[in-house]
Protein backbone atom coordinates (compact mmCIF):
# COMPACT_ATOMS: atom_id res chain seq x y z
CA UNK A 1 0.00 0.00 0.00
CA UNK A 2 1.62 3.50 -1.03
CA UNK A 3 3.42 2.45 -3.99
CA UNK A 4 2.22 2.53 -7.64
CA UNK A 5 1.25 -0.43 -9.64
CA UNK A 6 2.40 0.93 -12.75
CA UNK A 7 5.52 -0.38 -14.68
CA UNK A 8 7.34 2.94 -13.84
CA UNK A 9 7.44 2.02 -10.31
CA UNK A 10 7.18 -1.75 -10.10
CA UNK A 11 9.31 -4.58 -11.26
CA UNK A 12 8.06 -8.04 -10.71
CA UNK A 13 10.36 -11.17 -11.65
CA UNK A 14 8.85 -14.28 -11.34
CA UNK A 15 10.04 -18.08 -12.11
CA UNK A 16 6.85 -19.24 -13.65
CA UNK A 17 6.54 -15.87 -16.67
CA UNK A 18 6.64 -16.70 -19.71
CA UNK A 19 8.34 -13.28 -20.92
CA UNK A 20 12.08 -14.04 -20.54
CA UNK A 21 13.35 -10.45 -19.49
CA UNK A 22 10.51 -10.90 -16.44
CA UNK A 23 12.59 -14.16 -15.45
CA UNK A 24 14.52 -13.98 -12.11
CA UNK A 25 17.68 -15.14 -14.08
CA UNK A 26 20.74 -13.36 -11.85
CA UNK A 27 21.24 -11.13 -15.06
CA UNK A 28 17.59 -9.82 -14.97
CA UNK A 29 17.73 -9.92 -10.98
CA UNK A 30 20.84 -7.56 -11.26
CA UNK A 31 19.42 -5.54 -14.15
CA UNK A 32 16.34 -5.17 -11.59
CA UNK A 33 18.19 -3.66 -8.83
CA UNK A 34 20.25 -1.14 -11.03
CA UNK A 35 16.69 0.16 -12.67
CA UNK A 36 15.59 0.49 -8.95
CA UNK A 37 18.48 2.63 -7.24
CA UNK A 38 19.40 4.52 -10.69
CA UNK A 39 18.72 8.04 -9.94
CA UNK A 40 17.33 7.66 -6.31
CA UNK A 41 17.36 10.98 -4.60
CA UNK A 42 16.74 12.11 -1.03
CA UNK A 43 13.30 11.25 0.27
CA UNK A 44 13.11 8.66 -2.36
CA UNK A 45 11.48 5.19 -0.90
CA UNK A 46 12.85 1.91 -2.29
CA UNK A 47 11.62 -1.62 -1.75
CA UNK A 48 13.05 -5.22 -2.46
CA UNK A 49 11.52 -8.35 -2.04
CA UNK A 50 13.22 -11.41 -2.62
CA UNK A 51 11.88 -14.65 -1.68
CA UNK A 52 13.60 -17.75 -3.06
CA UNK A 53 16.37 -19.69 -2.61
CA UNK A 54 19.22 -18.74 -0.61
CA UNK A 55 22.74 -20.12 0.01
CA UNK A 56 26.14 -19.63 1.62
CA UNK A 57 29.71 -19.63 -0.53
CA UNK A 58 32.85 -19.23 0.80
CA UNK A 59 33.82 -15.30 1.16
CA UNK A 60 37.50 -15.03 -0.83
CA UNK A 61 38.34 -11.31 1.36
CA UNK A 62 38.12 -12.95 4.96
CA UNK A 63 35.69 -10.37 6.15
CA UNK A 64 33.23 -12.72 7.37
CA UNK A 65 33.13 -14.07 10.76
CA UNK A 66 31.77 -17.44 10.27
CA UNK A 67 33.85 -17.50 6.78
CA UNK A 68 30.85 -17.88 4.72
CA UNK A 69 29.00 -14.73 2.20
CA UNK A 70 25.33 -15.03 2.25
CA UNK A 71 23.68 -15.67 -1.47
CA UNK A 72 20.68 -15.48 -3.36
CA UNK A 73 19.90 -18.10 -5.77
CA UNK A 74 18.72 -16.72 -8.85
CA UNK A 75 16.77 -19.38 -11.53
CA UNK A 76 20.36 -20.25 -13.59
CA UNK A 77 22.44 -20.12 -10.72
CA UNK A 78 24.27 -23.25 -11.41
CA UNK A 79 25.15 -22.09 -14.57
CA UNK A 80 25.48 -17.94 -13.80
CA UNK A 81 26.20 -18.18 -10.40
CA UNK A 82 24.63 -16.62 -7.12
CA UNK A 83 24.68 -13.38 -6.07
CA UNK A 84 26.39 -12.87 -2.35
CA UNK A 85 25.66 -10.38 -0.34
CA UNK A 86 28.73 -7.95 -0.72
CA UNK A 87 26.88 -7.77 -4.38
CA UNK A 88 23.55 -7.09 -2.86
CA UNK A 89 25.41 -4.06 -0.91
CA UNK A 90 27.22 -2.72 -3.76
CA UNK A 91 24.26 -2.51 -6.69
CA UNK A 92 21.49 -1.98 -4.00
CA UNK A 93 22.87 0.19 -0.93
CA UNK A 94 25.66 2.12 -2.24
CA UNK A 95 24.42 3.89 -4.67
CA UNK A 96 21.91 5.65 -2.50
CA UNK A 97 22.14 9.00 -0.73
CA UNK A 98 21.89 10.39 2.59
CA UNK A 99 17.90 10.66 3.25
CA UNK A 100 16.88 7.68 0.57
CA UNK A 101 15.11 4.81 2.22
CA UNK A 102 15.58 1.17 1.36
CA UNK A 103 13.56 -1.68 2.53
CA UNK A 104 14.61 -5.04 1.80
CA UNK A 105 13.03 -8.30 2.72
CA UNK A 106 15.14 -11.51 1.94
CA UNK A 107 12.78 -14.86 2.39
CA UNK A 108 15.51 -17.26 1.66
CA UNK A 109 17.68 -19.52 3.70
CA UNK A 110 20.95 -18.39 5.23
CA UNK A 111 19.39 -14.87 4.57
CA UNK A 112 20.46 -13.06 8.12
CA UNK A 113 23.27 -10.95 7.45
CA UNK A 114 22.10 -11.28 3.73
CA UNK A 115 23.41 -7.50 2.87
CA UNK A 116 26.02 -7.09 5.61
CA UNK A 117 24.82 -4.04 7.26
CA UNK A 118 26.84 -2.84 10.84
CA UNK A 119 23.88 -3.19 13.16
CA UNK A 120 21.58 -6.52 13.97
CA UNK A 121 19.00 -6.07 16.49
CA UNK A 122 19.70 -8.28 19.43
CA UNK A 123 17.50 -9.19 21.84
CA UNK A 124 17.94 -11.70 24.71
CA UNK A 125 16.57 -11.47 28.25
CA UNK A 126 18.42 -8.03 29.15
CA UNK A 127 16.44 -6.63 26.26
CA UNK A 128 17.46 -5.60 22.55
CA UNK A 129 19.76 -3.49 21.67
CA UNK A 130 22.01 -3.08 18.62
CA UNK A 131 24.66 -5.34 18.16
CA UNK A 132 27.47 -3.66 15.42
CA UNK A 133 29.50 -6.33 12.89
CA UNK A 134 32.95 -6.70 13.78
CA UNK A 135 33.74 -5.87 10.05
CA UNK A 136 31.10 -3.11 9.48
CA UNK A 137 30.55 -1.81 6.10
CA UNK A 138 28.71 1.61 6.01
CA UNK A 139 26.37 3.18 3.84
CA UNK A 140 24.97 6.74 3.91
CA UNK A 141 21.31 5.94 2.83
CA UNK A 142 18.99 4.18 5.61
CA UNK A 143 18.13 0.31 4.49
CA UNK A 144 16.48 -1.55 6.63
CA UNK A 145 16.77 -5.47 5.85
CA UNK A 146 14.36 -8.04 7.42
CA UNK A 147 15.23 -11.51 7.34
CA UNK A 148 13.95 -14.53 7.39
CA UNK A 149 16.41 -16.55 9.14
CA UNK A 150 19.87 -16.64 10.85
CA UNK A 151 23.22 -17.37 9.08
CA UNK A 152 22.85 -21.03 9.94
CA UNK A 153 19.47 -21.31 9.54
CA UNK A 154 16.59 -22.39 6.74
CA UNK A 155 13.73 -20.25 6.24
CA UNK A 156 10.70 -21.98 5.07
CA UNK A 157 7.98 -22.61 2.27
CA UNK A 158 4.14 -21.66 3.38
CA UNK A 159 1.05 -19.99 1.87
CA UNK A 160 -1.07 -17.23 1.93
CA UNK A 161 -4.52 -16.98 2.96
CA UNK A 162 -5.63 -17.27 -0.70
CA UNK A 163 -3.60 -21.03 -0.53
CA UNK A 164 -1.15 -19.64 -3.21
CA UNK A 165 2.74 -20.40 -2.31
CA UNK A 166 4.70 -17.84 -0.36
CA UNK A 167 7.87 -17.84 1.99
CA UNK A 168 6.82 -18.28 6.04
CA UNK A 169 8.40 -15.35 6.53
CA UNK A 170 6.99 -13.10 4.09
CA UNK A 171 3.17 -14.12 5.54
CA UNK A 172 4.09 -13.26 8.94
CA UNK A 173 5.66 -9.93 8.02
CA UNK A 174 2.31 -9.24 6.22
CA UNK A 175 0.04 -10.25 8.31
CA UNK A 176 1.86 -8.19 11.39
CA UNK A 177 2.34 -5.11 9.25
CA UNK A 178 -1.24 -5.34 8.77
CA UNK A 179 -2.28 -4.84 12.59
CA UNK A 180 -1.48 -1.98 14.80
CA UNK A 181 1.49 0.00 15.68
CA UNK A 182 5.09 -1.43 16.20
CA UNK A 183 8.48 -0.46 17.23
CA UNK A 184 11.28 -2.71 15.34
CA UNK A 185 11.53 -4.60 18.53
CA UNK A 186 7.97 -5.30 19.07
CA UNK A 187 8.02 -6.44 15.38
CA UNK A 188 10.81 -8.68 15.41
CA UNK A 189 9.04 -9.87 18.30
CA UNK A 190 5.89 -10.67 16.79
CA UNK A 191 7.77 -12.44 13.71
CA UNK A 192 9.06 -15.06 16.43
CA UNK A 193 5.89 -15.44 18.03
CA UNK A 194 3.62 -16.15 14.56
CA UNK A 195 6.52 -17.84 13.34
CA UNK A 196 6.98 -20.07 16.38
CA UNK A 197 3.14 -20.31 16.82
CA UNK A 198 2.66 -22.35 12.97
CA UNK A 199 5.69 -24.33 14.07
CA UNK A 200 8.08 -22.97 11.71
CA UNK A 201 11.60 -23.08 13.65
CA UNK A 202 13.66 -20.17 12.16
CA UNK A 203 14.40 -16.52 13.97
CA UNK A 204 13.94 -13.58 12.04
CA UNK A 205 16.38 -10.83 11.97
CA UNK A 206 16.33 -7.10 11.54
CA UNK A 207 19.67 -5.29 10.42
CA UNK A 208 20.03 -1.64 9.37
CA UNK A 209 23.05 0.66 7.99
CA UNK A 210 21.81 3.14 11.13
CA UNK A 211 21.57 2.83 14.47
CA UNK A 212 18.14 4.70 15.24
CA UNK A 213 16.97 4.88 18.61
CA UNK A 214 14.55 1.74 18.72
CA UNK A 215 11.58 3.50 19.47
CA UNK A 216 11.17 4.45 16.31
CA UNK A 217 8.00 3.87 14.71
CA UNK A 218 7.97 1.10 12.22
CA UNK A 219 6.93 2.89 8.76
CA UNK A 220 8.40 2.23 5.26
CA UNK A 221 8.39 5.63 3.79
CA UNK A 222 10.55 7.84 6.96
CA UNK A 223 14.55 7.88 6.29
CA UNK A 224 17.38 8.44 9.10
CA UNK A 225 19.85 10.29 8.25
CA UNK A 226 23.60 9.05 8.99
CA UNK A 227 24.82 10.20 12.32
CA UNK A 228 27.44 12.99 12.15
């Protein structure tokens, strides 16, 4: 809700079209993100669903903790390859300028720190807080990426209400963004507790390029600008 239906503002790559260029092939996924961030302004609002398979390769500049990049898998990846998430960060985040708000959702396994922002909300019984990557990479725009797993974990297959297939993760964020008010806490929250509640045993994650004070209001058209 918000955002235009028109071809001007939407892209929508699917594995069962039968127009090629509307294939999620990793050249037409890539081609996707560059039409999305090209000329993205302050007070621009971005969004990026991806909901598919997801995998882990081994990262070749040692910047990852566990070792491992986070991937997408796009239709021909065993013949083009995946796309890992320092990719993701470079044609998706970069690019964008102080004030321009991204929101990404990755529904895929392995999908937690699938664009290696700084900060991961952490929450255990002392409360949440922001927990910063030991090997931060920074970005002047504010993207917020929600997850639908840990590093080490697989995010599942579900449906909708209408029956038709859709990530487990991608239904619960709906179906929460649909009722009432939330903090990014109380959201995360809620994921886990829908999640948890249809038996599906994965932990959602919300990560961010800024570390906003988390009672902020969850809304997908406000930006944060970059501390000073």
């Amino acid at each position: 809700r918000g955002w235009s239906s028109t071809s001007d503002c939407l892209l929508c790559l699917t594995d069962d079209s039968r127009h090629a260029q509307f294939q999620p092939t990793k050249a037409n996924i890539e081609s996707a993100m560059q039409w999305l961030v090209t000329g993205a302004g302050p007070q621009d609002v971005l969004f990026f669903h991806f909901s598919g398979h997801g995998g882990q390769q081994v990262d070749p500049h040692g910047d990852e903790e566990d070792g491992m990049d986070e991937t997408i898998c796009p239709v021909d990846f065993t013949r083009a390859g995946q796309i890992c998430d320092d990719d993701l960060f470079k044609m998706l985040v970069s690019p964008l300028p102080p004030g321009c708000r991204l929101t990404a959702v990755l529904d895929c396994c392995h999908s937690g720190h699938g664009m290696d922002f700084p900060y991961t909300l952490h929450q255990d019984y002392n409360g949440t807080a922001w927990a910063c990557d030991p090997n931060p990479q920074f970005a002047r725009a504010d993207v917020l990426l929600f997850s639908g797993c840990e590093d080490d974990q697989c995010s599942a297959d579900a449906s909708c209400k209408y029956g038709r297939p859709a990530g487990a993760m991608t239904t619960a964020f709906l179906e929460v963004m649909r009722h009432g008010q939330h903090t990014y806490p109380t959201l995360l929250h809620q994921l886990e507790s829908v999640l948890a509640e249809r038996g599906f045993d994965q932990h959602p994650q919300v990560s961010s390029t800024q570390p906003f004070l988390l009672s902020r209001g969850v809304n997908l058209d406000d930006a944060c600008l970059p501390l000073s």
